[in-house]
C-alpha atoms as a PDB file:
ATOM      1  CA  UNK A   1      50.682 -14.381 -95.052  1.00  0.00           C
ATOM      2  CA  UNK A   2      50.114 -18.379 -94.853  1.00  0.00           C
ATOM      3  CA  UNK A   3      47.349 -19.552 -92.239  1.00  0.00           C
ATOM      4  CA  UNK A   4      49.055 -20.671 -88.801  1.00  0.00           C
ATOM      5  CA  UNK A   5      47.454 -24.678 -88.337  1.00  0.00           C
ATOM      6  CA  UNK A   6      47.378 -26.382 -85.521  1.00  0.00           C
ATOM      7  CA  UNK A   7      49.940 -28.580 -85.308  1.00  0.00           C
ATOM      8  CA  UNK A   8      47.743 -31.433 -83.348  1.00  0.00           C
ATOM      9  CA  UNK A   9      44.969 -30.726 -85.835  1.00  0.00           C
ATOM     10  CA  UNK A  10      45.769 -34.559 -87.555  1.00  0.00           C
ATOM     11  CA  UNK A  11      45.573 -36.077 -84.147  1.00  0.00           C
ATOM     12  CA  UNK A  12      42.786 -34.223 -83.161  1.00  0.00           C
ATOM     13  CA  UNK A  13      40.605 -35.567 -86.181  1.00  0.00           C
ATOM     14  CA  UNK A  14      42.331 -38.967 -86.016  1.00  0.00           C
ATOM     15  CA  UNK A  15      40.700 -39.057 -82.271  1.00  0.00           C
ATOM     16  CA  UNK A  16      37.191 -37.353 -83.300  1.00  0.00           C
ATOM     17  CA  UNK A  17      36.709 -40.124 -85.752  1.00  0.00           C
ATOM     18  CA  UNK A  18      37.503 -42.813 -83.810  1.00  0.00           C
ATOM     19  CA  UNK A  19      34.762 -41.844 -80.872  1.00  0.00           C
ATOM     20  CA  UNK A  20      32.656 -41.697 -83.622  1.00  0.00           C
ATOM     21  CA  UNK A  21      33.449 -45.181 -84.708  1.00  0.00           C
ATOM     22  CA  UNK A  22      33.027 -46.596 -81.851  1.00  0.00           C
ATOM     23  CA  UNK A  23      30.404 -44.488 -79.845  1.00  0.00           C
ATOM     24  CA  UNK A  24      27.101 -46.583 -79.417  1.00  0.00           C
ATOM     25  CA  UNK A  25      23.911 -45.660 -81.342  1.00  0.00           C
ATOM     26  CA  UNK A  26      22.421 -43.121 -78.478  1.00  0.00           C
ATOM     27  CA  UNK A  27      25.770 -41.566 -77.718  1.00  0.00           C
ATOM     28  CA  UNK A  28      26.390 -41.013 -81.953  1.00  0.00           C
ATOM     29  CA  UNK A  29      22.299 -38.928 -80.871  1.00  0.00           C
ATOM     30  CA  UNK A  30      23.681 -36.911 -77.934  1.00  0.00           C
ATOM     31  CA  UNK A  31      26.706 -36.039 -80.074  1.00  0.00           C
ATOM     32  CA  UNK A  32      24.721 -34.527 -82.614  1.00  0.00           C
ATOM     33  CA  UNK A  33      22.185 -32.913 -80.189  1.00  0.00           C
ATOM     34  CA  UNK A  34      25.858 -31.874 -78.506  1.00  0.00           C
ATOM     35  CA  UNK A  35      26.603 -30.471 -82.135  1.00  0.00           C
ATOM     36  CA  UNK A  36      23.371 -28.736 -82.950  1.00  0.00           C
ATOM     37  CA  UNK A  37      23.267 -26.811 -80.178  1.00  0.00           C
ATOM     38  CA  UNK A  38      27.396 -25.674 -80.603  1.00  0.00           C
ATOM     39  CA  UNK A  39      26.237 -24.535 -84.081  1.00  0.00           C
ATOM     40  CA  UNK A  40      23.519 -23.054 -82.920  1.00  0.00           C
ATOM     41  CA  UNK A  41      25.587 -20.797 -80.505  1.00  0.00           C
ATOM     42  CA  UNK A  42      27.995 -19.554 -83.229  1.00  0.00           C
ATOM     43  CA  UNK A  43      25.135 -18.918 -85.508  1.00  0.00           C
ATOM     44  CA  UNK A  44      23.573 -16.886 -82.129  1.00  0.00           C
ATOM     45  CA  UNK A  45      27.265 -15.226 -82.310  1.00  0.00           C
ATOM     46  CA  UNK A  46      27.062 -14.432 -85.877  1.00  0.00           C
ATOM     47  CA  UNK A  47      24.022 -12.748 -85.726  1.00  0.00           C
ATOM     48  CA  UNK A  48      24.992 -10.654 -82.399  1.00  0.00           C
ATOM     49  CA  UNK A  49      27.987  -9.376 -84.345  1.00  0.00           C
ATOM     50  CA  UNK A  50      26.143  -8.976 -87.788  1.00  0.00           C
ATOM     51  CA  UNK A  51      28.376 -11.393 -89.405  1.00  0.00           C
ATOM     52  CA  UNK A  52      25.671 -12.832 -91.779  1.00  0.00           C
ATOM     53  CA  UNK A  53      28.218 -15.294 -93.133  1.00  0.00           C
ATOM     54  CA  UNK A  54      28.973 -16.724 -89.876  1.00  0.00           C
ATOM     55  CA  UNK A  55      25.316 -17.092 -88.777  1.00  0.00           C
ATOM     56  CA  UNK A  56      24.287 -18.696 -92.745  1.00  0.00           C
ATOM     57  CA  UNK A  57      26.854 -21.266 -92.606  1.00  0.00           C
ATOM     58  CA  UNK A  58      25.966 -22.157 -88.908  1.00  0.00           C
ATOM     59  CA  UNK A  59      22.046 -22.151 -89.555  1.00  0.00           C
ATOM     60  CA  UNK A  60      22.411 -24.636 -92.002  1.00  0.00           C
ATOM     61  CA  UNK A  61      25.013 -26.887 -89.675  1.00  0.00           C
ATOM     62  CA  UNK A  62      22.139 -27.076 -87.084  1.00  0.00           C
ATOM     63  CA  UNK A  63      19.088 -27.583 -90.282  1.00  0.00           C
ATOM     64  CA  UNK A  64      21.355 -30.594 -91.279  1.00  0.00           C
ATOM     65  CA  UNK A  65      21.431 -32.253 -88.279  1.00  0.00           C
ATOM     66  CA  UNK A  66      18.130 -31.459 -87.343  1.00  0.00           C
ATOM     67  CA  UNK A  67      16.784 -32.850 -90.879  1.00  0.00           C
ATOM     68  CA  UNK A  68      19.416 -35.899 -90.085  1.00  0.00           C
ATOM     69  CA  UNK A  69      18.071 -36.548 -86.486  1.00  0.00           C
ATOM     70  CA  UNK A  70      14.588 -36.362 -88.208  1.00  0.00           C
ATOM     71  CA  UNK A  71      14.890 -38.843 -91.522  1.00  0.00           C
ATOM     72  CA  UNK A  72      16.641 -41.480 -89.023  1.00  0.00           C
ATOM     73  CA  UNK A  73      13.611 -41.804 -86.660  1.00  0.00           C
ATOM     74  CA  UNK A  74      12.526 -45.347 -86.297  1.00  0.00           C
ATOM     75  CA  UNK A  75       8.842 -44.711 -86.707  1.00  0.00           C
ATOM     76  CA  UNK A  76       8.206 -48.672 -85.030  1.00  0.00           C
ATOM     77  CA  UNK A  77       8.306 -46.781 -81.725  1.00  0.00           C
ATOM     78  CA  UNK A  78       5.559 -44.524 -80.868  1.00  0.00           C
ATOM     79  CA  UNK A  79       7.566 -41.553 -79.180  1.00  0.00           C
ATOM     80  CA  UNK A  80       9.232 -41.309 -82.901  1.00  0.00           C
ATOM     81  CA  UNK A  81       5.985 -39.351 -84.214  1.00  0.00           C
ATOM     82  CA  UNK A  82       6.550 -36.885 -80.925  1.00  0.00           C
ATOM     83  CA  UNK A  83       9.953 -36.597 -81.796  1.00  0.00           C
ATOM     84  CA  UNK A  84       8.996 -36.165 -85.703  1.00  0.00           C
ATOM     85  CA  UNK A  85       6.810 -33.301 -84.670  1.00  0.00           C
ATOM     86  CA  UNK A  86       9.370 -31.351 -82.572  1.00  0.00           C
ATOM     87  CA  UNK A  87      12.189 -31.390 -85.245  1.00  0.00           C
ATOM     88  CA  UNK A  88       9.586 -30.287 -88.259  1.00  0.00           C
ATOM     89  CA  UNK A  89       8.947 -27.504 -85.845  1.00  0.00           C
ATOM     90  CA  UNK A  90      12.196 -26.901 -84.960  1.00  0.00           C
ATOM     91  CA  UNK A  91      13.032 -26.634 -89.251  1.00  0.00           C
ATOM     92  CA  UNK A  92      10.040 -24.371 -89.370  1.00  0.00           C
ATOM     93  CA  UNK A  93      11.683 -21.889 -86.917  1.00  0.00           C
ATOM     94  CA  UNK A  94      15.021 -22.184 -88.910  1.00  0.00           C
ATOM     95  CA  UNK A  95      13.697 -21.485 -91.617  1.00  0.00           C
ATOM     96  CA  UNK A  96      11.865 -18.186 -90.251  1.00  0.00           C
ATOM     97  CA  UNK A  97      15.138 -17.415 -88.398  1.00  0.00           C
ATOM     98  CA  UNK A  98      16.824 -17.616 -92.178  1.00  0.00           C
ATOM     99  CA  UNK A  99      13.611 -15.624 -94.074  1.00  0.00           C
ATOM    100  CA  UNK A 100      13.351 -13.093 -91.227  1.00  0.00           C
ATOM    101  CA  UNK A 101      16.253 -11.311 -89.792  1.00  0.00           C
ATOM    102  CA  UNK A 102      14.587  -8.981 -87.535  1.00  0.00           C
ATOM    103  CA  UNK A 103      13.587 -11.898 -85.698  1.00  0.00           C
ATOM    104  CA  UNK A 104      16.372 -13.991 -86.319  1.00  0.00           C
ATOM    105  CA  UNK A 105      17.743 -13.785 -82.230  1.00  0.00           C
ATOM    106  CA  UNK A 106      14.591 -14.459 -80.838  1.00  0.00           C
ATOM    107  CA  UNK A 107      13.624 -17.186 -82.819  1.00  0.00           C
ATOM    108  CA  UNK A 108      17.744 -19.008 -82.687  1.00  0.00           C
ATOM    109  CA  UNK A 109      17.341 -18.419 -78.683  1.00  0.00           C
ATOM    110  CA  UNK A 110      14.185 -20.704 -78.704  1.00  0.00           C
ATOM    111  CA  UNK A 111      14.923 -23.289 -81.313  1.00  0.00           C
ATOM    112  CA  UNK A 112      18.294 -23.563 -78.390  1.00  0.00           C
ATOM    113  CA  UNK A 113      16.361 -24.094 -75.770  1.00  0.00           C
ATOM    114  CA  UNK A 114      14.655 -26.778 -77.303  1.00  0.00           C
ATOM    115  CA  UNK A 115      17.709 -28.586 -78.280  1.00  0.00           C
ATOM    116  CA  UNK A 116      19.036 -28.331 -74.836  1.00  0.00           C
ATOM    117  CA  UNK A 117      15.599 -29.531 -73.681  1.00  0.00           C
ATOM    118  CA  UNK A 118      15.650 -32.240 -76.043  1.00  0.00           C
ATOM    119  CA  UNK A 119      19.557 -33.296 -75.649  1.00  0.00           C
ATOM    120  CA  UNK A 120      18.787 -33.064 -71.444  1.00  0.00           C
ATOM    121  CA  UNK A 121      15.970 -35.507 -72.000  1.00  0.00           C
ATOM    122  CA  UNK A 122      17.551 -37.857 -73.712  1.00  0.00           C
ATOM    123  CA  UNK A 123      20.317 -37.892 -71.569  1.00  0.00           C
ATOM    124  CA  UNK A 124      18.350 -39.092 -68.657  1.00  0.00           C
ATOM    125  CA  UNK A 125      16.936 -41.586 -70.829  1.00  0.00           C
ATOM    126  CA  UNK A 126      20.711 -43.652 -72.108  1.00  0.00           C
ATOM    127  CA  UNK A 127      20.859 -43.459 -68.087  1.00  0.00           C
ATOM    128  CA  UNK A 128      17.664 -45.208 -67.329  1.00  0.00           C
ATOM    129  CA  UNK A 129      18.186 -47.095 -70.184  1.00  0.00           C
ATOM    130  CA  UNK A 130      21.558 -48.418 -68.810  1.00  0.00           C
ATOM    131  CA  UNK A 131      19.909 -48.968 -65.293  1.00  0.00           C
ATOM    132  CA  UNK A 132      22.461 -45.406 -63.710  1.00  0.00           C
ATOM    133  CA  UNK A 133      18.862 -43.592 -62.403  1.00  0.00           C
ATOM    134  CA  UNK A 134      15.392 -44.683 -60.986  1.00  0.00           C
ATOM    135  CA  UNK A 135      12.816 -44.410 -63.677  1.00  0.00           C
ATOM    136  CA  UNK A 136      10.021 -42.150 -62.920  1.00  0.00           C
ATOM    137  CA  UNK A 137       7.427 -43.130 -60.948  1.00  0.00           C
ATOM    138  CA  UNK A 138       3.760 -43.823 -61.768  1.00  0.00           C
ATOM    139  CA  UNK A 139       1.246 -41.256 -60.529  1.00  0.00           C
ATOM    140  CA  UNK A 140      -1.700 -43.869 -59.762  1.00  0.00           C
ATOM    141  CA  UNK A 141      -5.021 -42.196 -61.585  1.00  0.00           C
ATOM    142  CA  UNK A 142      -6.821 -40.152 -58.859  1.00  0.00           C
ATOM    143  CA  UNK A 143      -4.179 -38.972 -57.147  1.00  0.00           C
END
């Protein structure tokens, strides 16, 4: 029986490539944070429903764009080595999620909530960056 495609498939990919082209650097970052944590869902999915196929191919969808986000760091900027640290962490806890099945939900639940954490924060800063919220204040020493 052939496969049903969606008919606005073309378009659809047509359109995704063209944000990409033309997104700025630190909306090209929240769209992958935006993708890791979508993978990391279905993989979440997969493993809820036993489908080890589903949750392989998605744990390796969020590892690649984890390793990506990693290996594109500009290091010139101090914050890169805490961001460095996070996302080696964040492979180390894939790749116990992948070696360790038992604790494969736990440890996928987490490594989420760090993404989110991560994709939140830098969210707030493309809007203090483009002057749309008050940066934080300064909490004089003392205080």
């Amino acid at each position: 029986m052939p496969v049903t495609r969606n008919p606005y498939a073309k378009q659809m990919n047509q359109y995704q490539n063209t944000k990409i082209q033309q997104a700025k650097p630190e909306e090209l970052t929240l769209m992958l944070y935006d993708g890791a944590i979508k993978f990391c869902n279905i993989a979440i999915m997969g493993l809820e429903n036993n489908d080890e196929k589903k949750f392989t191919t998605y744990l390796l969808k969020v590892e690649n764009i984890i390793d990506y986000l990693n290996n594109t760091l500009d290091m010139k900027y101090p914050v890169a080595k805490d961001f460095e640290n996070v996302y080696n962490y964040l492979m180390k806890r894939l790749v116990e999620a992948d070696l360790h099945r038992e604790d494969a939900l736990e440890i996928m639940n987490e490594v989420n909530k760090h993404i989110h954490t991560m994709r939140d924060t830098w969210v707030e800063a493309i809007k203090i960056a483009r002057g749309q919220a008050p940066a934080p204040q300064r909490v004089p020493a003392g205080a």
